[in-house]
Protein backbone atom coordinates (compact mmCIF):
# COMPACT_ATOMS: atom_id res chain seq x y z
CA UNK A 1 113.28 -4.48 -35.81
CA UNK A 2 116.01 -5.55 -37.72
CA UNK A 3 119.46 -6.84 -37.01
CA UNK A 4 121.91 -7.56 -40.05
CA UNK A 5 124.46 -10.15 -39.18
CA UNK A 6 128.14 -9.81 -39.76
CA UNK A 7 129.44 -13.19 -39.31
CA UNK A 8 133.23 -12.95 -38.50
CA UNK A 9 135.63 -15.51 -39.57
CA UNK A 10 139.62 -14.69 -39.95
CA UNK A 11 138.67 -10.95 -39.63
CA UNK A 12 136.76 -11.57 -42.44
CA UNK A 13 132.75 -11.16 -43.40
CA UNK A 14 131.76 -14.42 -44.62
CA UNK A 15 128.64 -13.78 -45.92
CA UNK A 16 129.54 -11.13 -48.45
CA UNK A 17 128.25 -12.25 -51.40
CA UNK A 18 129.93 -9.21 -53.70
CA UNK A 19 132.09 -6.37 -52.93
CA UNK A 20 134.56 -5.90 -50.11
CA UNK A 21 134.36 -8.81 -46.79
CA UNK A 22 135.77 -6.20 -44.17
CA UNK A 23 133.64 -6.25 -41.38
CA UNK A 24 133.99 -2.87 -40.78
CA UNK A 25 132.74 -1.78 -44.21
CA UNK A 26 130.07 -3.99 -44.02
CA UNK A 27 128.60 -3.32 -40.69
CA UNK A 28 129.05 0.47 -41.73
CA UNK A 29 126.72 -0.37 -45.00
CA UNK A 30 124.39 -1.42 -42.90
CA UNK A 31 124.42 1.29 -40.68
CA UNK A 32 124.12 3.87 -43.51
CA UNK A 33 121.37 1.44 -44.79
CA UNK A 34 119.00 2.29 -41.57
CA UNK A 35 120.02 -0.50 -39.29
CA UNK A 36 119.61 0.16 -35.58
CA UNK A 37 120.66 -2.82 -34.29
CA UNK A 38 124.19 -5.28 -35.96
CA UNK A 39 124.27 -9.01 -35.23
CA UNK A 40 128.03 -9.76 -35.00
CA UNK A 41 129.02 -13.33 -35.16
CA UNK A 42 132.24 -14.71 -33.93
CA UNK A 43 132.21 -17.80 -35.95
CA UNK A 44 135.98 -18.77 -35.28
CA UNK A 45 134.67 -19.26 -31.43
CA UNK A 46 131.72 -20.52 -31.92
CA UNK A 47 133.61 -23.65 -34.00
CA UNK A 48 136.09 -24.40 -31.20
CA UNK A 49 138.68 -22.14 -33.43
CA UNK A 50 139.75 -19.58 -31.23
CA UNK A 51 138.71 -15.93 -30.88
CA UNK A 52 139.85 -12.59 -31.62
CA UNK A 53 138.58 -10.89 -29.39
CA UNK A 54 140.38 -7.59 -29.38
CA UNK A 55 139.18 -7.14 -33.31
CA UNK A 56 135.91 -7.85 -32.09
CA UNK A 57 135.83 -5.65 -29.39
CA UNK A 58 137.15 -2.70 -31.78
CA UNK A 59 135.15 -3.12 -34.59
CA UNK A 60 131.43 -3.39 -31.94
CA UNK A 61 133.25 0.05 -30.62
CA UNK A 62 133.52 1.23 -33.68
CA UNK A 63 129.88 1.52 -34.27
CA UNK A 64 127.21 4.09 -33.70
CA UNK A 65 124.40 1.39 -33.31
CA UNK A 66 123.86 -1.16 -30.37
CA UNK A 67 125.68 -4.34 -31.14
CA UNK A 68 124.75 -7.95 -30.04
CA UNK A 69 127.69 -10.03 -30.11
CA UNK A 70 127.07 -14.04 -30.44
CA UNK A 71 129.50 -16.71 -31.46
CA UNK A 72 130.03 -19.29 -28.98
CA UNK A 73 129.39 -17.73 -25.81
CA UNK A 74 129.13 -21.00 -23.31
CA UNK A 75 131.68 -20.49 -20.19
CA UNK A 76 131.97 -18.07 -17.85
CA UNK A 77 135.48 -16.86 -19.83
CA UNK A 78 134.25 -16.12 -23.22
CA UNK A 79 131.16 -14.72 -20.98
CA UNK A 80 133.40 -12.43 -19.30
CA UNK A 81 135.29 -11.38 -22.30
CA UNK A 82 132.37 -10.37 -24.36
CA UNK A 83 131.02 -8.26 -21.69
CA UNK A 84 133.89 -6.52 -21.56
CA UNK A 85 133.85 -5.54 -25.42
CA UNK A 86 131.15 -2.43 -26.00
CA UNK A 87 128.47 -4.92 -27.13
CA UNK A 88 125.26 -3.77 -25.93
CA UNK A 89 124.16 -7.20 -25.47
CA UNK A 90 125.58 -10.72 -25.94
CA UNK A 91 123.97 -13.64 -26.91
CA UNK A 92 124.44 -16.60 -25.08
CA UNK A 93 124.82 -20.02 -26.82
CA UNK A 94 122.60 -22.39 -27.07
CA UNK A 95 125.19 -24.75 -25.20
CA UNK A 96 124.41 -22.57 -22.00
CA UNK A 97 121.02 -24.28 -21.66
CA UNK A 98 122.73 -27.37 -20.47
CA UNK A 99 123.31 -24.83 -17.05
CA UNK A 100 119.78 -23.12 -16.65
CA UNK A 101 120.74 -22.14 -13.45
CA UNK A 102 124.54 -20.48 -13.98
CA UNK A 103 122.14 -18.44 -17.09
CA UNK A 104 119.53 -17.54 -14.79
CA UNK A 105 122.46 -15.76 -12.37
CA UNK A 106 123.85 -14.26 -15.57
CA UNK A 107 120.81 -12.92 -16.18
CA UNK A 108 120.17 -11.67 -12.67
CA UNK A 109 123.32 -9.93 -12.42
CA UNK A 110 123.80 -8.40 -16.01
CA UNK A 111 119.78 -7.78 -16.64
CA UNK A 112 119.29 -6.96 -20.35
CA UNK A 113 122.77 -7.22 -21.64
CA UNK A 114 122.18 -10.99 -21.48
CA UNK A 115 120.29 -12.78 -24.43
CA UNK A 116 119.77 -16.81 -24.51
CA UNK A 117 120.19 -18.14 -28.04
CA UNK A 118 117.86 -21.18 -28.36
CA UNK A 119 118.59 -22.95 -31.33
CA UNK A 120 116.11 -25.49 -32.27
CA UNK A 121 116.15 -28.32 -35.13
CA UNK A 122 112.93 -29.99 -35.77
CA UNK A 123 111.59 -30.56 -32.11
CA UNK A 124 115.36 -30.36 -30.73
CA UNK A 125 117.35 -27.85 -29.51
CA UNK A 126 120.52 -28.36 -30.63
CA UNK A 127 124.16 -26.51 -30.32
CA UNK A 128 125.63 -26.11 -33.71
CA UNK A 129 128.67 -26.87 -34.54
CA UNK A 130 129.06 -29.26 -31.94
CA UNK A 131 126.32 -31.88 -32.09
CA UNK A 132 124.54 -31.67 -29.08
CA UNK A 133 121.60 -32.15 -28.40
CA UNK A 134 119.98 -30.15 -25.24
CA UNK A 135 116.06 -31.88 -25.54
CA UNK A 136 113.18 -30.93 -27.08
CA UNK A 137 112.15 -27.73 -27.49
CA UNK A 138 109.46 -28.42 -24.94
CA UNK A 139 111.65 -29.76 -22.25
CA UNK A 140 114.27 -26.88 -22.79
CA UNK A 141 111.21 -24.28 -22.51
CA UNK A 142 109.98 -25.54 -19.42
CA UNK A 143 113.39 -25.53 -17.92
CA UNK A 144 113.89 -22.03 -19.07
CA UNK A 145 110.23 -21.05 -17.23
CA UNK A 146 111.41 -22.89 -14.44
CA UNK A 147 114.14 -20.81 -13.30
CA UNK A 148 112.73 -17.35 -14.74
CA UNK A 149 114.65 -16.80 -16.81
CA UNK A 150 114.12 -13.37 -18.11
CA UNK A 151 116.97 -12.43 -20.45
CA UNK A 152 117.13 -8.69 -22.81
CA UNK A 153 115.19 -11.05 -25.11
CA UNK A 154 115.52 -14.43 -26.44
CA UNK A 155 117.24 -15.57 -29.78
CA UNK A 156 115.40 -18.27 -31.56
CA UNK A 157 117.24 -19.84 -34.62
CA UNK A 158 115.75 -22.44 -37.00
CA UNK A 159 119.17 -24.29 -37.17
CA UNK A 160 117.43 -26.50 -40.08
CA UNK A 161 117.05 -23.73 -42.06
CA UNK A 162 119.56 -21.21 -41.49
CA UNK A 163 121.57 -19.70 -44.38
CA UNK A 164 119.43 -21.55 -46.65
CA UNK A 165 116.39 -19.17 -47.47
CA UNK A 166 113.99 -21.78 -47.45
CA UNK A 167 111.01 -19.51 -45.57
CA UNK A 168 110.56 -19.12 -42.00
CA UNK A 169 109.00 -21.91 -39.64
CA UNK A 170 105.95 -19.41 -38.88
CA UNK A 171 104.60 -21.89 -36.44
CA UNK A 172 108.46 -22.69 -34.55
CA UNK A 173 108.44 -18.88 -34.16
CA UNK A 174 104.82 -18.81 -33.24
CA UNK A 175 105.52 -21.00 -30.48
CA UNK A 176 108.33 -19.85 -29.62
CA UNK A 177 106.43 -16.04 -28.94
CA UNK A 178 103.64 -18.36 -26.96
CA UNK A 179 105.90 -19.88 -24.77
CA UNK A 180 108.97 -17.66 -24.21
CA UNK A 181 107.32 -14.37 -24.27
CA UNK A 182 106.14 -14.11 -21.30
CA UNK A 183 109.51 -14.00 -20.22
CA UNK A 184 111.18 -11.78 -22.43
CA UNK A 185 110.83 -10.63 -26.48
CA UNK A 186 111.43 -13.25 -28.88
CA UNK A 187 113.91 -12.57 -32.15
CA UNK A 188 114.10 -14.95 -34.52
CA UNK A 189 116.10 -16.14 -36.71
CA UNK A 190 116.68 -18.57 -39.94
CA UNK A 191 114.98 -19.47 -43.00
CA UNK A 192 113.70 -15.44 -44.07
CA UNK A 193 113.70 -15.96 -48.15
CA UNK A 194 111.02 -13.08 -48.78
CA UNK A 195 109.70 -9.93 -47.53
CA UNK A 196 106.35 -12.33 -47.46
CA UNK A 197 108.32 -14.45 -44.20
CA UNK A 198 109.55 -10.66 -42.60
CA UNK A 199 105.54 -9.65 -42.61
CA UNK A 200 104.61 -13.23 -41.36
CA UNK A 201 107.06 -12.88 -38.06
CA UNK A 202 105.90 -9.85 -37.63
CA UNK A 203 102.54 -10.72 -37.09
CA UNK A 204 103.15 -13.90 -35.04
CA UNK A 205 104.47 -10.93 -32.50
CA UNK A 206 108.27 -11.52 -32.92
CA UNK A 207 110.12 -8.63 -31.67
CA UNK A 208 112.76 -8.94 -34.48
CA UNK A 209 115.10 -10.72 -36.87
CA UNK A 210 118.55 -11.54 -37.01
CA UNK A 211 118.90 -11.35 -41.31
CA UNK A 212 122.02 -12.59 -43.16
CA UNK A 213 121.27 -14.96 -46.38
CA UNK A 214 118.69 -13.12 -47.70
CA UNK A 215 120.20 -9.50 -47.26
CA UNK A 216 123.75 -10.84 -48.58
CA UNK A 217 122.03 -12.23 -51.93
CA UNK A 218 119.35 -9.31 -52.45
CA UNK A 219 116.35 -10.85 -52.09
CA UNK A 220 115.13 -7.66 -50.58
CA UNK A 221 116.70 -4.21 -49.07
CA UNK A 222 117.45 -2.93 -45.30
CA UNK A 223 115.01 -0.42 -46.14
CA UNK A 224 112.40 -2.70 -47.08
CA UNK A 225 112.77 -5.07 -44.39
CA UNK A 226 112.55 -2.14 -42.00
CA UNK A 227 109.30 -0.62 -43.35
CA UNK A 228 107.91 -4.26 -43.29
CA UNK A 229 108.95 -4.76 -39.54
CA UNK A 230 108.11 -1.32 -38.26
């Protein structure tokens, strides 16, 4: 599976490389592309900027395909205000981890709308855009088995390498499937340059990936990735 990003900023796409940066073009490219799944990113949240969350909420609405919606999701407000937007699932920041217990409730009361971004630098997991660091990726994994945590799936983004097309961490993600999925499906994301890194999730047993860089500049088609996933 698939999931083209649309990473929000100002009510604008940021990652449009040509051609128009409304979000609601672009997510409707993708759909008529093949996507079954959009990745919308509210960046101006996740960067302490404030959130518009009525655009948000009307341009997930406005689409025929389930819709995760990430950006910043770390307190029981913007928790409670993306749930109430048509996203079929949100995903949680990586922040959240810091409360294992407050996301294991979330989890138990909302079931599979709930997904737990882990975002992991090096042996770290880390919460961009602010700094912090949550422990190692072991540490933070344990904690997560700990408390069951059994979220609609888990998020997994090379921090290091996202945006950058660099190649996917085959053997982050390959942990990542050992470890958390048992729990719940694994989708990763960061890094994807080639079609070469879509077949090698795929057979480390990730359930799918969150693309962005690599779609924006070309390197391969919706269409492709899709037949390489399926």
């Amino acid at each position: 599976m698939a999931l083209p990003a649309v990473d929000v900023a100002g009510r604008r796409a940021v990652q449009v490389v040509e051609g128009p940066d409304d979000p609601f073009t672009v997510a409707s490219g993708w759909v008529r592309g093949g996507a079954e799944w959009l990745h919308v990113v509210d960046l101006d949240r996740a960067h302490r900027r404030g959130a518009d969350t009525a655009y948000l909420a009307e341009l997930i609405s406005g689409q025929p395909v389930p819709v995760q919606l990430s950006g910043g999701l770390d307190t029981p407000a913007a928790v409670a205000a993306a749930l109430a937007t048509a996203a079929t699932r949100i995903n949680l920041a990586a922040t959240a981890l810091a409360e294992p217990t407050w996301v294991a409730d979330l989890v138990e009361e909302h079931g599979a709308r709930i997904a737990v971004g882990v975002d992991v630098d090096g042996d770290r997991v880390v919460a961009r855009g602010t700094g912090e660091d949550l422990g190692t990726l072991p540490e933070v994994l344990d904690l997560l088995g700990q408390v069951a945590v059994r979220p609609g799936w888990f998020v997994v983004a090379d921090a290091s390498r996202d945006g950058r097309r660099t190649g996917a961490d085959l053997g982050l993600f390959s942990r990542a499937v050992a470890t958390l999925g048992g729990l719940a499906p694994v989708v990763a994301s960061g890094g994807v340059a080639d079609l070469a890194d879509l077949r090698g999730l795929r057979d480390v047993g990730v359930a799918g990936v969150v693309l962005g860089s690599a779609l924006y500049h070309r390197a391969f088609t919706l269409p492709q990735a899709l037949e390489t996933l399926a």
